[in-house]
N, C-alpha and C. Protein backbone atom coordinates (compact mmCIF):
# COMPACT_ATOMS: atom_id res chain seq x y z
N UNK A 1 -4.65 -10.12 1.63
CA UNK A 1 -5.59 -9.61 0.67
C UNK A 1 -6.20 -8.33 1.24
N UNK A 2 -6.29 -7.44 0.54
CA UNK A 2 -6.47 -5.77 1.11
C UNK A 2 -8.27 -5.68 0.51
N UNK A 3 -8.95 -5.71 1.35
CA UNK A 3 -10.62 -4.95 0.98
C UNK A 3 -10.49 -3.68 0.49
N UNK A 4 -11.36 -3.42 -0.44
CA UNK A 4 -11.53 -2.64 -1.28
C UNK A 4 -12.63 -2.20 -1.81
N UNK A 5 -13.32 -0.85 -1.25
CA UNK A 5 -14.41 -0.41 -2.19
C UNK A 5 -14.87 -0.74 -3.06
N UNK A 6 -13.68 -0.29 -4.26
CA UNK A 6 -14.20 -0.48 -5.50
C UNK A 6 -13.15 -1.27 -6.34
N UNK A 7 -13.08 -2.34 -6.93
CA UNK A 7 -12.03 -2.65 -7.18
C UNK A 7 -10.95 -2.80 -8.34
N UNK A 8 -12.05 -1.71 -9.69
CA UNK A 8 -11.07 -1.26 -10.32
C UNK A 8 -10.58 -0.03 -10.08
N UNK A 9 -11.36 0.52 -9.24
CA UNK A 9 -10.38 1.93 -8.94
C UNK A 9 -9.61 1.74 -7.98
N UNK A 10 -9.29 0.71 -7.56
CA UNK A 10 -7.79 0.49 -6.54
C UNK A 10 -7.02 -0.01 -7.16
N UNK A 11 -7.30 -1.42 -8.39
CA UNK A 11 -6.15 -1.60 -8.97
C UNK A 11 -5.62 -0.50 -10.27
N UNK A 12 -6.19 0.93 -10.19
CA UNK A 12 -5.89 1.51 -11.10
C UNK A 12 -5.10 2.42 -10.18
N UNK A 13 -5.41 2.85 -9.04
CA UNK A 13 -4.80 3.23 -7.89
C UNK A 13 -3.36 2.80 -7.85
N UNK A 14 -3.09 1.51 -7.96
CA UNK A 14 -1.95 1.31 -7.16
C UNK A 14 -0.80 0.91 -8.78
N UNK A 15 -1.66 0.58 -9.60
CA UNK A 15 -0.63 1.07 -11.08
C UNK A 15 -0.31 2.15 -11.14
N UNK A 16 -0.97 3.64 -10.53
CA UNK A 16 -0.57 4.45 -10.74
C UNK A 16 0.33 5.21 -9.49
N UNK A 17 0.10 4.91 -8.23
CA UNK A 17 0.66 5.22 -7.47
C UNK A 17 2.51 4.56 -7.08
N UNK A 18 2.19 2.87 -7.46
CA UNK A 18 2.94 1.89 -7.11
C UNK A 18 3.79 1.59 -8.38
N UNK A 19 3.41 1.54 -9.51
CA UNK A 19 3.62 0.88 -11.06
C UNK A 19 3.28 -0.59 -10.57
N UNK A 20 2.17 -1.18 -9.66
CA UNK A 20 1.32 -2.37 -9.74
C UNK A 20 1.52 -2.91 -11.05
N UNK A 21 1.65 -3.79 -11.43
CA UNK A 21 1.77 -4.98 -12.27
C UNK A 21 0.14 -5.78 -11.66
N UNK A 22 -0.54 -5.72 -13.22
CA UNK A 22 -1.95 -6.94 -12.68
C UNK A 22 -1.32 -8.28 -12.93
N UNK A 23 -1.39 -9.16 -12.19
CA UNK A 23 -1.10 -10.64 -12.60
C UNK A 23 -2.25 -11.22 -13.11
N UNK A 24 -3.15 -11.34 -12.42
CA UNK A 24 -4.83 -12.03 -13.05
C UNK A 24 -5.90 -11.07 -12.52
N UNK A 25 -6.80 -11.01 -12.89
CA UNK A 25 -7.84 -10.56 -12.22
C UNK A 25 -9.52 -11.04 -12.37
N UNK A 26 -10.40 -11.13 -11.60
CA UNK A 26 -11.23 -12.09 -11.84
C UNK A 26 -12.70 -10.67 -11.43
N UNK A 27 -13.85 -10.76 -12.24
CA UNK A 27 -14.80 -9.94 -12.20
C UNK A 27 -14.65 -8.61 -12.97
N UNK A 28 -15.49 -7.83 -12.67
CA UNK A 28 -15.59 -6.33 -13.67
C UNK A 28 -16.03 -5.33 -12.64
N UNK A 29 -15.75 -4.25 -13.34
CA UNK A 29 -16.55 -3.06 -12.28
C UNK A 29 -15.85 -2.98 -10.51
N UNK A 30 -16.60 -2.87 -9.99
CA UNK A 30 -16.17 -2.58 -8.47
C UNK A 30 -16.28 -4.10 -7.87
N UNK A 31 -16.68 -5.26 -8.72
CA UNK A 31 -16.46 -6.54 -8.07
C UNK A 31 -15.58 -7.15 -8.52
N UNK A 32 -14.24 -6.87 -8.30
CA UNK A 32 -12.62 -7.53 -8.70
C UNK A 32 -12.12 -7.94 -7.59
N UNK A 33 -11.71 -9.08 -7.82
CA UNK A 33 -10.70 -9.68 -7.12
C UNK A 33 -9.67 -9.62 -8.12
N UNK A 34 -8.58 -8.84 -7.64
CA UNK A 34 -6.63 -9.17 -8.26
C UNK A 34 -5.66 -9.51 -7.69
N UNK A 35 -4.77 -10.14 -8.03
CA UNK A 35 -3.60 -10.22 -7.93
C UNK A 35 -2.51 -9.11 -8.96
N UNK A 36 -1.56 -7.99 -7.82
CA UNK A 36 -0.80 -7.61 -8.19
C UNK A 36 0.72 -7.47 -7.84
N UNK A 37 1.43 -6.95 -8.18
CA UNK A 37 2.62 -7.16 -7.84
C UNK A 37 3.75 -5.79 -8.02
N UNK A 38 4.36 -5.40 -7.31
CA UNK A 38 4.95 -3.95 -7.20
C UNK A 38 6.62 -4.37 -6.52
N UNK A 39 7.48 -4.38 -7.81
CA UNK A 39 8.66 -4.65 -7.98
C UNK A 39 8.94 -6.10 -7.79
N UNK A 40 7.70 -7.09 -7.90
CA UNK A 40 7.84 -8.46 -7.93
C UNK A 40 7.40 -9.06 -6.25
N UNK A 41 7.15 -7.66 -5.32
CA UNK A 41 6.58 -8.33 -4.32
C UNK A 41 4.85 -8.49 -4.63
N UNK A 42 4.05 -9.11 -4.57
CA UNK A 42 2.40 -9.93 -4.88
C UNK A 42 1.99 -9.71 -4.01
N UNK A 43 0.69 -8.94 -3.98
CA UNK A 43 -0.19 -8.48 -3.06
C UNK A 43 -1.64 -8.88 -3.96
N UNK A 44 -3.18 -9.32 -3.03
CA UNK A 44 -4.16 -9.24 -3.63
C UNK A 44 -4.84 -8.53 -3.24
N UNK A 45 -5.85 -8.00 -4.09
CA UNK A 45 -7.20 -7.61 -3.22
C UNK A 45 -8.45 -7.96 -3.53
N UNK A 46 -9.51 -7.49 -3.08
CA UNK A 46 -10.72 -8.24 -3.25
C UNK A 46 -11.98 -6.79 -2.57
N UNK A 47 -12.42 -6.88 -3.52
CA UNK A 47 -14.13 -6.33 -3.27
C UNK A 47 -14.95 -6.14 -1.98
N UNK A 48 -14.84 -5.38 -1.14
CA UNK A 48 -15.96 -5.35 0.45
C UNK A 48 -16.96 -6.76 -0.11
N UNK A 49 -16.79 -7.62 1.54
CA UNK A 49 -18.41 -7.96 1.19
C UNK A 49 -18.20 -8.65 2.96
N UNK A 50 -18.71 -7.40 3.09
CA UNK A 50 -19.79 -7.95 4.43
C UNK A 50 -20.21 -9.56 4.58
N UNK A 51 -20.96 -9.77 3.79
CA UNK A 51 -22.01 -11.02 4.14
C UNK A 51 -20.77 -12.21 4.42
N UNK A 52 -19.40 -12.33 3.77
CA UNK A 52 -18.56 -13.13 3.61
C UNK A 52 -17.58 -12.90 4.73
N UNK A 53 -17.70 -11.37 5.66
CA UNK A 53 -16.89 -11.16 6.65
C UNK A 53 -15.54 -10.18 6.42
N UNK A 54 -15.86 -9.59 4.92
CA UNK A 54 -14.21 -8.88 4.44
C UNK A 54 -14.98 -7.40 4.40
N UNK A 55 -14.27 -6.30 5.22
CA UNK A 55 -14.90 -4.82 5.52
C UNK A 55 -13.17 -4.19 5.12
N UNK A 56 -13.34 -3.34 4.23
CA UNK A 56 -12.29 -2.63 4.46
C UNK A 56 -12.07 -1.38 5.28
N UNK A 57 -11.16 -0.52 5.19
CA UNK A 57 -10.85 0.43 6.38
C UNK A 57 -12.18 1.34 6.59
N UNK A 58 -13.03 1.79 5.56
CA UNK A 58 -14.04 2.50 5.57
C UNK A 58 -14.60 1.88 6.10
N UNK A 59 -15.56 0.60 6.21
CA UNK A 59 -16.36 0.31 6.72
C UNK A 59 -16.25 -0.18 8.00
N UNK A 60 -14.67 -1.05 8.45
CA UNK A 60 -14.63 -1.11 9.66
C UNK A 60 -14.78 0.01 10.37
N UNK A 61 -13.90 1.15 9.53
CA UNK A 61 -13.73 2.57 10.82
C UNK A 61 -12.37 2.56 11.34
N UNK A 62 -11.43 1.93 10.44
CA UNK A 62 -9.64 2.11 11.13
C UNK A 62 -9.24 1.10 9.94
N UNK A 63 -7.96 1.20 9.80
CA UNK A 63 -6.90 0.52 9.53
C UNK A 63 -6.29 -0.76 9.98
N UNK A 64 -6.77 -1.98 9.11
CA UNK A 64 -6.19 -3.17 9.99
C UNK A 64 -4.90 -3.68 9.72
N UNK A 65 -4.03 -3.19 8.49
CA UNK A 65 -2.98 -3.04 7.89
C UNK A 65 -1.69 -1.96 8.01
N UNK A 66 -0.58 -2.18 7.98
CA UNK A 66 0.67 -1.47 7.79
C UNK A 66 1.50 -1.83 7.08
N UNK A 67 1.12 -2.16 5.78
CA UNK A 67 2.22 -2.19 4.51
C UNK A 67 3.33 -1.75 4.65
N UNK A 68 4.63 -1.94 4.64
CA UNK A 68 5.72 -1.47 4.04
C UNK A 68 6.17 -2.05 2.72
N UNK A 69 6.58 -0.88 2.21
CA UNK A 69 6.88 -1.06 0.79
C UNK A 69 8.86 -0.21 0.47
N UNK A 70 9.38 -1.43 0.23
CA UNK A 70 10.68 -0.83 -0.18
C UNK A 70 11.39 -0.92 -0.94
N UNK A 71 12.05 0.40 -1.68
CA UNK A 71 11.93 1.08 -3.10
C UNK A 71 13.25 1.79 -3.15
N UNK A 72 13.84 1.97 -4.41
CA UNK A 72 14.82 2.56 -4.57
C UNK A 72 15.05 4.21 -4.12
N UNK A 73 13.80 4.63 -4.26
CA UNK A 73 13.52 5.92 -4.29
C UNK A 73 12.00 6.30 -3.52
N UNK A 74 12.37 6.26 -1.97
CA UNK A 74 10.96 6.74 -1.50
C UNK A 74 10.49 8.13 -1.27
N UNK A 75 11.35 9.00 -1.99
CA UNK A 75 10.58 10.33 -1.99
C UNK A 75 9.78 10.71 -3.25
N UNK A 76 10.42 9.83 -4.34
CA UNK A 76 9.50 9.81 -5.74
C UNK A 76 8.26 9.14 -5.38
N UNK A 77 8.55 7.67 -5.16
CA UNK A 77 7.14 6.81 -4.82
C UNK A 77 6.02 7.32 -3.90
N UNK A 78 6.92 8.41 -2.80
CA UNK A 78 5.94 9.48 -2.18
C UNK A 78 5.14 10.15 -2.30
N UNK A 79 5.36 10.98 -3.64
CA UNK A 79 5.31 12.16 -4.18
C UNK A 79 4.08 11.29 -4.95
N UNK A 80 4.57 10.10 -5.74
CA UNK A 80 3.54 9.83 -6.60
C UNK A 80 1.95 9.44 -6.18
N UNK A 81 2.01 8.64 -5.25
CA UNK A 81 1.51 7.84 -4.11
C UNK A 81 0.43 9.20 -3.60
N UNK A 82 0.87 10.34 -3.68
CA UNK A 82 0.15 11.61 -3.32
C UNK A 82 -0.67 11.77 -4.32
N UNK A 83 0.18 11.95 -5.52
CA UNK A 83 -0.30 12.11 -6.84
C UNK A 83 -1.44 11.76 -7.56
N UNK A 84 -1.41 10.68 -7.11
CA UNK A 84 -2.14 9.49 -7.35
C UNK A 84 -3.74 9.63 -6.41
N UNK A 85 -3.82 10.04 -5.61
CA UNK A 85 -5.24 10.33 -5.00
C UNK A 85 -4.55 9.76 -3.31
N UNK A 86 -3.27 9.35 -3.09
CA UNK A 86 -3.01 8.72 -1.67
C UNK A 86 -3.57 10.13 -0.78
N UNK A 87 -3.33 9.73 0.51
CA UNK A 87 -3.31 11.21 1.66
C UNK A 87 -2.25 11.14 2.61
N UNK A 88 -0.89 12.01 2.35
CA UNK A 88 -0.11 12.42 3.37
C UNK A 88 -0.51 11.88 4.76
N UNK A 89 0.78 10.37 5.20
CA UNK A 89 0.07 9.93 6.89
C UNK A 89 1.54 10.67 7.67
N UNK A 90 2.83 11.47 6.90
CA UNK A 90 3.94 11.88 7.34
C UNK A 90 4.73 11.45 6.07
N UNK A 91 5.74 12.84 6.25
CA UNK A 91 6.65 12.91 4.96
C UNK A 91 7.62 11.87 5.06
N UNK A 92 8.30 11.96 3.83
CA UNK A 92 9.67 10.80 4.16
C UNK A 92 10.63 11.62 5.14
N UNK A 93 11.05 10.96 5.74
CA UNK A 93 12.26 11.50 6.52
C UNK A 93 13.49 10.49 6.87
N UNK A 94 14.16 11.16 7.48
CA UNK A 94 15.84 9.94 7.90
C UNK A 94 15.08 9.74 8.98
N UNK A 95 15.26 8.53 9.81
CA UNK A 95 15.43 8.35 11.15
C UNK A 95 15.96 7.00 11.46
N UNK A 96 16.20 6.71 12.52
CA UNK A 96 16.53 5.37 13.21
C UNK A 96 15.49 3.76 13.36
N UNK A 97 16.21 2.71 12.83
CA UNK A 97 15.08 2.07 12.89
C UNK A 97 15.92 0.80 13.82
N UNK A 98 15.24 0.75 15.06
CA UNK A 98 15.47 0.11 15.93
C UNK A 98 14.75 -1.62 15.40
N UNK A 99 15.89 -2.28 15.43
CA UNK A 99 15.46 -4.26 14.94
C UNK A 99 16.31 -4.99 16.20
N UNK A 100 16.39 -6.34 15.67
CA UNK A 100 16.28 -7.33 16.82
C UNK A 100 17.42 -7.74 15.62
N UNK A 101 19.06 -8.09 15.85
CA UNK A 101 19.64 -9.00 15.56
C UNK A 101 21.28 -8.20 15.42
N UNK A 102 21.98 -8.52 14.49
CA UNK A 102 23.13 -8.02 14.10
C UNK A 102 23.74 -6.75 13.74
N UNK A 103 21.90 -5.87 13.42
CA UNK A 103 22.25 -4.57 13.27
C UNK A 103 21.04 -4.33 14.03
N UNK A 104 20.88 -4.00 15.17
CA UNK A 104 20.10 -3.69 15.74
C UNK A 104 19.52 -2.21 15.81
N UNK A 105 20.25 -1.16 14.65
CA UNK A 105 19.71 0.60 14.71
C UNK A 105 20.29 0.04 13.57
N UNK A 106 19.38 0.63 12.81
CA UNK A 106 19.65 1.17 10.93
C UNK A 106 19.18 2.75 10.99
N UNK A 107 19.99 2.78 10.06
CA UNK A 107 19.18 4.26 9.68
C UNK A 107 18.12 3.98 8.17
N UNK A 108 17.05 4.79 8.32
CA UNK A 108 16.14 4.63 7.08
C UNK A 108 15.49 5.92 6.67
N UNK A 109 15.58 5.69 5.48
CA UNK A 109 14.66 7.04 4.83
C UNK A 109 13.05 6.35 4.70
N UNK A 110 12.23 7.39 5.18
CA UNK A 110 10.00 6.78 5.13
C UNK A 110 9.65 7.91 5.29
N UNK A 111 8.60 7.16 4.79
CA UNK A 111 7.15 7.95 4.99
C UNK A 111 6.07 7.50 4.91
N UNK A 112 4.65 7.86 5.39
CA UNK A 112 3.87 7.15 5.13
C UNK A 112 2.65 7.74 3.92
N UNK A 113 1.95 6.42 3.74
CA UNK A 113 0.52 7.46 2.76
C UNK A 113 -0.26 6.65 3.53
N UNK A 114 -1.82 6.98 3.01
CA UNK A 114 -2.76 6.10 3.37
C UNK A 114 -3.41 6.03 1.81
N UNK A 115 -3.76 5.05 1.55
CA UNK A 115 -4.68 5.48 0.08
C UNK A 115 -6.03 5.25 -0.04
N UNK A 116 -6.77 5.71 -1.04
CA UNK A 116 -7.77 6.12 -1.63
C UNK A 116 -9.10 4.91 -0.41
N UNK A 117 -8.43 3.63 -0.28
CA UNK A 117 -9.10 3.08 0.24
C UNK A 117 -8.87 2.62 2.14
N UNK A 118 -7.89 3.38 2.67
CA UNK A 118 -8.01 3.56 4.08
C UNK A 118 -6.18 2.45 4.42
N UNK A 119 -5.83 2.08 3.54
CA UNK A 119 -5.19 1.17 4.09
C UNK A 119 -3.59 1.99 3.87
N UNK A 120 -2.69 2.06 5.05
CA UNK A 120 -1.81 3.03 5.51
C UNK A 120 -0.47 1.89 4.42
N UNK A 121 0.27 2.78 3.96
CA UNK A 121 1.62 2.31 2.83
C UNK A 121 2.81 3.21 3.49
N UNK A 122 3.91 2.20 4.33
CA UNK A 122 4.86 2.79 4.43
C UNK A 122 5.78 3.07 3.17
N UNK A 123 6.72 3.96 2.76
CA UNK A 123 7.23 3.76 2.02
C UNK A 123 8.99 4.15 2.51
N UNK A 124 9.79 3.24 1.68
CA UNK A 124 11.29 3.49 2.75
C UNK A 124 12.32 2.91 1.92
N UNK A 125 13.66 2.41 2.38
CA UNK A 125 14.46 2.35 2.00
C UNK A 125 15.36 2.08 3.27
N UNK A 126 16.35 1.08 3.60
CA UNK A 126 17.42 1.09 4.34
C UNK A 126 18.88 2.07 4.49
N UNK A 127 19.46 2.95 4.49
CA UNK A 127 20.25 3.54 3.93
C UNK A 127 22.09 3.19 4.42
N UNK A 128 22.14 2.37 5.30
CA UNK A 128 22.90 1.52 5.64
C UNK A 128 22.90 -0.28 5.01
């Protein structure tokens, strides 16, 4: 579950950055808790609240998250993700992605964003 400022302007954020799908959502204004979903993978989020122990990246002061998100097309979802109010964390590019098993070097196309609310979105693709 990702903390969030405000929490219809993140789930409007990430419909527009992501094409987010809302599944439910519970409250109004900047006190939402949702469930959404971006190509059928389900992610939630939920409203800052201190008193309960949930700070998002602003208020901690860093990033406690590294999303990856993978997409047919991560230089569009890039581009949009910008578009959208994200902030450039590095462009997409090719490089090598070193794993643990049968293919141990892939090659992958990424990049990163950070969005509106501090929390960093890889975006990529396997190309092997």
């Amino acid at each position: 579950m990702l903390a969030v400022s405000d929490g219809s302007a993140a789930v409007a954020f990430y419909q527009a950055a992501f094409g987010a799908e809302v599944l439910w959502q519970l409250g109004s204004g900047k006190d939402i808790v949702a469930g959404l979903a971006v190509d059928g993978a389900r992610f939630f989020l939920a409203y800052e609240s201190p008193p309960h122990g949930t700070r998002g990246p602003d208020l901690a002061g860093f990033t406690t998250v590294r999303i990856e998100l993978f997409v047919d097309d991560p230089v569009a979802v890039h581009r949009r993700a910008l578009a959208a109010g994200a902030s450039d964390r590095s462009p997409v590019e090719e490089h090598e992605h070193v794993t643990h098993g049968p293919q141990p070097i892939r090659r992958m196309l990424q990049g990163a964003v950070v969005d509106p609310f501090g929390h960093m979105w890889l975006v990529g693709k396997f190309l092997e």
